[in-house]
Protein backbone atom coordinates (compact mmCIF):
# COMPACT_ATOMS: atom_id res chain seq x y z
CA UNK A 1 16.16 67.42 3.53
CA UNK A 2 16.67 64.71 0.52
CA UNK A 3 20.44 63.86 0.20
CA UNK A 4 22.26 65.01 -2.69
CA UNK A 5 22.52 61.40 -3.92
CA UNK A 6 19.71 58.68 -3.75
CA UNK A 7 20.98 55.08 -4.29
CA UNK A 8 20.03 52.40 -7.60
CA UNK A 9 17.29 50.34 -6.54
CA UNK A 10 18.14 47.12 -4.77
CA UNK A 11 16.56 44.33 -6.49
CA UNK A 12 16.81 42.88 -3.01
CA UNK A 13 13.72 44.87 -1.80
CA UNK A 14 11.53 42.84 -4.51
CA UNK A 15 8.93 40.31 -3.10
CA UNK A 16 11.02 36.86 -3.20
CA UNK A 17 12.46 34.31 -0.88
CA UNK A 18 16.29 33.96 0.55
CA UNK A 19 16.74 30.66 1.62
CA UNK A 20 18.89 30.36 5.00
CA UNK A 21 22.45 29.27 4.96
CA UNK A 22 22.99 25.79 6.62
CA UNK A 23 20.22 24.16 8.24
CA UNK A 24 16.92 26.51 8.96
CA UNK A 25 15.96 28.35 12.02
CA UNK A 26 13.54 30.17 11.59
CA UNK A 27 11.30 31.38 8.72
CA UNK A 28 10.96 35.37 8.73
CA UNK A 29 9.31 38.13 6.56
CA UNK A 30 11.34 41.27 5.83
CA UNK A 31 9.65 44.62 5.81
CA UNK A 32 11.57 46.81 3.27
CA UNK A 33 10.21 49.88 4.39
CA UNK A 34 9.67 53.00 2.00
CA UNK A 35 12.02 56.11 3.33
CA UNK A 36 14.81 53.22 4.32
CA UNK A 37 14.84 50.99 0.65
CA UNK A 38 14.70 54.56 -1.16
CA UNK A 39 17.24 56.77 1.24
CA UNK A 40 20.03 53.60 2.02
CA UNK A 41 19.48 50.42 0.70
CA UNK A 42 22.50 49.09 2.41
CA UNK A 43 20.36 48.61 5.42
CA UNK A 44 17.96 45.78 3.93
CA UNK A 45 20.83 44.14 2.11
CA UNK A 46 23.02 43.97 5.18
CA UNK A 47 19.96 42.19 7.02
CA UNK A 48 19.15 39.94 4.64
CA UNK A 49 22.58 38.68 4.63
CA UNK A 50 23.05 38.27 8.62
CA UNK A 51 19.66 36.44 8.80
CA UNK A 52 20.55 34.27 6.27
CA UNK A 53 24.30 33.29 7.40
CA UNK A 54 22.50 33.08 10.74
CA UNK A 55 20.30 30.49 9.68
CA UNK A 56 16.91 32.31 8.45
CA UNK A 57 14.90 32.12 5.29
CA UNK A 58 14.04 35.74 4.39
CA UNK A 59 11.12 36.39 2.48
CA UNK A 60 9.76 39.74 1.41
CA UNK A 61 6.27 39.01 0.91
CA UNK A 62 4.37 40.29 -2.26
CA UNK A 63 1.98 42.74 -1.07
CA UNK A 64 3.48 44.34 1.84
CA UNK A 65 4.53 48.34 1.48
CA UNK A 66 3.94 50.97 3.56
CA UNK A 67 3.43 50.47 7.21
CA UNK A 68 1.48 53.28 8.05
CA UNK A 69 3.55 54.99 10.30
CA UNK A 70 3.53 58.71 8.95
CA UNK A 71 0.29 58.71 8.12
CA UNK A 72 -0.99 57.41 11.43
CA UNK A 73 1.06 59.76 13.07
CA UNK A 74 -0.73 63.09 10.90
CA UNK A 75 -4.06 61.54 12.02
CA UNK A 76 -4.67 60.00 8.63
CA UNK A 77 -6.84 57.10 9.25
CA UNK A 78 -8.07 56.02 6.66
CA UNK A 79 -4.80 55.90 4.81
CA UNK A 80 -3.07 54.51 7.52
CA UNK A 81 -4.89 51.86 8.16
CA UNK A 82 -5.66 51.22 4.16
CA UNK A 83 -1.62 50.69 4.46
CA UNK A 84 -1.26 48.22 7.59
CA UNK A 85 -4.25 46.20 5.55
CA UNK A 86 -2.31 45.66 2.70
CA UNK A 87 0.42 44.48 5.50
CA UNK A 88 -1.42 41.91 7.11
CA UNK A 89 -3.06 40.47 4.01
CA UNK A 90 0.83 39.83 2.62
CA UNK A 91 1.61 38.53 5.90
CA UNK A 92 -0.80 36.18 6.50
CA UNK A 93 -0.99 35.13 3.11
CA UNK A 94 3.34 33.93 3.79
CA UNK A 95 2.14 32.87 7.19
CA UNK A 96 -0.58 30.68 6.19
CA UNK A 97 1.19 29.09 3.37
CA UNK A 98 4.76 28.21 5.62
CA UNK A 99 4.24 29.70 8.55
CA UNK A 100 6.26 32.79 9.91
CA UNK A 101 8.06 32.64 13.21
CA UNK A 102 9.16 36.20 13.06
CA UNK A 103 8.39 40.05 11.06
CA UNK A 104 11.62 41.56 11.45
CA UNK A 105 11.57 45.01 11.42
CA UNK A 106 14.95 47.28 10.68
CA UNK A 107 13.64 50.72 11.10
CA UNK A 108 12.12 51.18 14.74
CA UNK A 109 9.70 53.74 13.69
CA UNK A 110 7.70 51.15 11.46
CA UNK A 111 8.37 48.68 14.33
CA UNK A 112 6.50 50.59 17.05
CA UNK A 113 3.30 51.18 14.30
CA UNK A 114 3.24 47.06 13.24
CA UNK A 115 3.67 46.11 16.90
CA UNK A 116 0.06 48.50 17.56
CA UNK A 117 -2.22 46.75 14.67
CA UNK A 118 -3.48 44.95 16.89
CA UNK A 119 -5.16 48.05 18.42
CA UNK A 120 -5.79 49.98 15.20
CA UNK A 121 -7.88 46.95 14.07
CA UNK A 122 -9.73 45.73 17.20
CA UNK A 123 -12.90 47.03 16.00
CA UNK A 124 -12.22 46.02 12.74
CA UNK A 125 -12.66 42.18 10.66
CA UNK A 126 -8.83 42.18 10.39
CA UNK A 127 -8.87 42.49 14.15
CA UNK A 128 -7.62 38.48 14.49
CA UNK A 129 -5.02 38.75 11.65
CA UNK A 130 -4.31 41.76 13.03
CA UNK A 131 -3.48 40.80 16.26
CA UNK A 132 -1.64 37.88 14.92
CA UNK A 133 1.12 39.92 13.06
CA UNK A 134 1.39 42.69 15.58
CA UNK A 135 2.57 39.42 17.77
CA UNK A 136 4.78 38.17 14.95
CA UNK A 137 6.57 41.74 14.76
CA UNK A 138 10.38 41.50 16.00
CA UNK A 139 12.68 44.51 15.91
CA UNK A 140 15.93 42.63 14.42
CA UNK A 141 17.53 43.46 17.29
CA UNK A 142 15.10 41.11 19.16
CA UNK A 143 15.54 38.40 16.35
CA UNK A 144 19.05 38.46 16.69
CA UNK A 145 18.84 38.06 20.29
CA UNK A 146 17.02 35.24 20.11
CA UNK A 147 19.28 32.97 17.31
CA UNK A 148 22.65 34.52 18.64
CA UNK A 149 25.45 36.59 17.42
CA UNK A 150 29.09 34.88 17.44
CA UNK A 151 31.57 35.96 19.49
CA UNK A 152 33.96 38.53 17.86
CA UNK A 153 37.07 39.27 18.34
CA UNK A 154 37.71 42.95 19.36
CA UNK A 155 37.63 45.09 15.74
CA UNK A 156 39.09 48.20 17.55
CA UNK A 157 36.35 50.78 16.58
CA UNK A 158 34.65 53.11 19.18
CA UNK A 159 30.89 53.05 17.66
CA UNK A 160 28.62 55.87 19.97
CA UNK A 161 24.57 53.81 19.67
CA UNK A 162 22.04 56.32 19.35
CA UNK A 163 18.67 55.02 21.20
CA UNK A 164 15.88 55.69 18.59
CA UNK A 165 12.85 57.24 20.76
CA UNK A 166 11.05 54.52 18.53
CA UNK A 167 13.19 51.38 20.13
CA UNK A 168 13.87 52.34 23.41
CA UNK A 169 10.49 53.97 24.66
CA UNK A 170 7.70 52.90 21.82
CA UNK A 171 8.80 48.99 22.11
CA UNK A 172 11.46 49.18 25.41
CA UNK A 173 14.00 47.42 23.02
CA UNK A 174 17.00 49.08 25.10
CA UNK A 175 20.22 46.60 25.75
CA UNK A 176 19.63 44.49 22.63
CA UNK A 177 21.14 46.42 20.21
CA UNK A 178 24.44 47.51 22.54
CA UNK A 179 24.75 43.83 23.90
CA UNK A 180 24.77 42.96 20.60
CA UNK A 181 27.36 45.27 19.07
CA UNK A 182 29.59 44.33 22.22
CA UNK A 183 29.51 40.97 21.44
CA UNK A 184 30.07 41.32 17.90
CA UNK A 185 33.76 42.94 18.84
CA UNK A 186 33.14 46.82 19.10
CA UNK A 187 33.61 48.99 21.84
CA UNK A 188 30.10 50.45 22.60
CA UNK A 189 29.59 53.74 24.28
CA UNK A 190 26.74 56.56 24.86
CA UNK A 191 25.42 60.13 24.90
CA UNK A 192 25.02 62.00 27.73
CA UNK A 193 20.92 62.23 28.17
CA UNK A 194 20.56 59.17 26.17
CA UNK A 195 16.63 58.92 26.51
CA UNK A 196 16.37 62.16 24.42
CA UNK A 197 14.78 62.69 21.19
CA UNK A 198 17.16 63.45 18.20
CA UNK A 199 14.40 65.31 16.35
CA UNK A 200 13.98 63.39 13.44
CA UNK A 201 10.09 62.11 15.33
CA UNK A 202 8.71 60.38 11.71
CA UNK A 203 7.79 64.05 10.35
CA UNK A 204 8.41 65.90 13.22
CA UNK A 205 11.40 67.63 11.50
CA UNK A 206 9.37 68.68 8.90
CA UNK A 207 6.35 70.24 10.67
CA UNK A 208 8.38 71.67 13.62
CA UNK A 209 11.82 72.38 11.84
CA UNK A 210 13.43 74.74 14.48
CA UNK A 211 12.71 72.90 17.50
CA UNK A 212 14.02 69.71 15.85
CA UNK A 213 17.55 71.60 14.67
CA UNK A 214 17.53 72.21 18.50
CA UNK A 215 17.09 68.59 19.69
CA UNK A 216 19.65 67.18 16.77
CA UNK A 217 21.85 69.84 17.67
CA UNK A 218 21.77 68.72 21.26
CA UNK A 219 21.92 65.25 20.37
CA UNK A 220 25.34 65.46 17.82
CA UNK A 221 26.88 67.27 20.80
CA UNK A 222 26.52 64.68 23.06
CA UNK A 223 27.15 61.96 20.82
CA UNK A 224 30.43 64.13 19.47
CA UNK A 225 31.83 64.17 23.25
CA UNK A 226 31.63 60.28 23.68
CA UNK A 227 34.76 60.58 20.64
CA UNK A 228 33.11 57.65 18.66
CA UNK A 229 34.86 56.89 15.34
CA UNK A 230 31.07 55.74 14.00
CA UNK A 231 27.64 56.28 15.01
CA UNK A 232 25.42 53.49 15.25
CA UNK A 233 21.55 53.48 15.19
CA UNK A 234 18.25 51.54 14.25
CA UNK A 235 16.17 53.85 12.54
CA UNK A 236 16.72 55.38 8.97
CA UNK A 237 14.60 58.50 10.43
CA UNK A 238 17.11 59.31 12.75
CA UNK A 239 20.20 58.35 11.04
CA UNK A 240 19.23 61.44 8.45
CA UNK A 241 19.03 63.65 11.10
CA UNK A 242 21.86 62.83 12.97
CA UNK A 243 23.86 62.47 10.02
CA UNK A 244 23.10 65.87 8.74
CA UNK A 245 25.07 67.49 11.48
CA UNK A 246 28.19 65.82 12.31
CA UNK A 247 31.12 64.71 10.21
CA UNK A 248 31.44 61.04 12.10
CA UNK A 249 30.10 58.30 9.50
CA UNK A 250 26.28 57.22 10.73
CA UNK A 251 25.52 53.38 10.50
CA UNK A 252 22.55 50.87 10.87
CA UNK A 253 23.58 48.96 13.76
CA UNK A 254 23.01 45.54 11.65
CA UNK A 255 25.84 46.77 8.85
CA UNK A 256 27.92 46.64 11.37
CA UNK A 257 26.86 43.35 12.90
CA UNK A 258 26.89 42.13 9.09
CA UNK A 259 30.06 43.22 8.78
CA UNK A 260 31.88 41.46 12.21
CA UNK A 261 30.16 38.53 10.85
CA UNK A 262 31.45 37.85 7.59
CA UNK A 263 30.34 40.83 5.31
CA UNK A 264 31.21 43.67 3.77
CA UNK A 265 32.58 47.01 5.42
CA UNK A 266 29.94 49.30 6.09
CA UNK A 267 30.17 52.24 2.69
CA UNK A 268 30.09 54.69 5.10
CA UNK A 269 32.93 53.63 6.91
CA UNK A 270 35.20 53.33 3.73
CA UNK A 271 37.61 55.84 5.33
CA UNK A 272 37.85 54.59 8.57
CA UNK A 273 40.92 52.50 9.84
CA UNK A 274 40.13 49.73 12.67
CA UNK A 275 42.34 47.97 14.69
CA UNK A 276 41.47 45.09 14.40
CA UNK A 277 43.59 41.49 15.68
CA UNK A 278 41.65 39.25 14.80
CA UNK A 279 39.06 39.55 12.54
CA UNK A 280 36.10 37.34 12.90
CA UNK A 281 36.02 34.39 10.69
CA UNK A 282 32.31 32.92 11.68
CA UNK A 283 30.61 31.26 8.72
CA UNK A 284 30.18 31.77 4.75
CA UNK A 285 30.98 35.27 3.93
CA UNK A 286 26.74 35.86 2.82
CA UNK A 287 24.12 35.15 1.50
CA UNK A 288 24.19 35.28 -2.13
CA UNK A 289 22.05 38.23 -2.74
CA UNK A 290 21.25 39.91 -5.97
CA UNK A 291 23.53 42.77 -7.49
């Protein structure tokens, strides 16, 4: 299931601190993730640079790694929650020292597992730190809510967003990331049977491979007859998996946000004309992130 090509590092993903453009929000950590900063590193880098131009010092705390998700999920404890530790320690360490008003979380799957450590660790001495960062955990689509998206003008693309079972049932994040993207200039539509899984499931599509090509065959059809010209979503997991069976380019619903906002195109959409009349001219162009 690996792509044919994996991206260079981003030297983005290493522990450090991007101060916000203009005066400062809020103070956030950033978790990298492992799949997401290995499979597309486009995602991190486009969030960095919207947080930033939004008015957020970013800071990807030395430590932090894993959140525990697939292990968790496999009924791995031990390793699991040897993971989340190492989480909370980095967290609290940032927290502690500045403060934190937000973990922002860009891949919905991780999201759902931070937003439980307060459970995993009630019986446990981390159980106060614990519950501490599973409050502090955001998806970005909740942080971006919160600070505001300019207006944009309408960029003439038809995006289809794919509901990640992770967002929209695990943490009920389920207008955020439309009411964003509608805002931000682009026509949003969706899927017949929107509540269904894809089959990507953390490694459900790896355990139970033919059931899964069933549910992301099902799911490509139905996000195929909505006649999108891109495919948004807010979990690398299911971007994959949707990706792997349709032709229409598959983004992170934050490039595209990063993009009506002053930065680059979306890679993926490299081939794609929009129709745009206005483009959106809100702000520096980014952050200045490393190359």
């Amino acid at each position: 299931m690996a792509p044919k090509t994996i991206p260079p590092v981003s030297r983005n993903d290493d522990p450090q601190v991007f101060p916000a453009e203009g005066a400062r929000r809020l103070r956030v950590a950033l978790l990298t993730g492992c799949a997401q900063k290995a499979l597309n590193t486009d995602i991190n880098d486009a969030t960095i640079r919207l947080l930033c131009r939004l008015g957020c010092e970013v800071v990807v705390a030395r430590g932090q790694g894993c959140c525990g998700a697939l292990t968790h999920h496999m009924g791995k404890e031990s390793l699991a929650h040897g993971s989340a530790a190492a989480n909370i320690r980095a967290w609290m360490v940032e927290r502690r020292a500045a403060g934190l008003d937000a973990i922002v979380i860009n891949t919905s799957g991780c999201g759902t597992t931070v937003k439980d450590y307060g459970h995993m660790f009630r019986n446990d001495p981390l159980a106060e730190d614990a519950a501490t960062v599973a409050g502090l955990a955001r998806d970005i689509s909740e942080v971006l809510m919160q600070i505001g998206v300019p207006q944009g003008a309408p960029r003439g693309l038809r995006v289809a967003y794919h509901a990640a079972c992770s967002l929209q049932h695990g943490q009920q994040v389920k207008s955020a990331p439309k009411d964003l993207l509608k805002r931000a200039g682009f026509e949003v539509v969706e899927p017949a049977d929107s509540h269904l899984c894809c089959g990507s499931a953390g490694t459900y599509n790896l355990l139970q491979p033919e059931i899964s090509a069933e549910l992301k065959r099902r799911k490509v059809a139905t996000l195929e007859a909505t006649a999108p010209e891109v495919i948004a979503a807010g979990n690398i997991g299911c971007m994959l998996q949707i990706g792997a069976g349709t032709g229409v380019p598959v983004v992170h619903t934050v490039e595209l946000l990063d993009w009506a906002t002053g930065g680059p195109k979306p890679r993926a959409l490299a081939s794609v004309q929009t129709r745009e009349a206005n483009p959106c001219a809100c702000g520096p162009k980014s952050a200045k992130l490393r190359q």
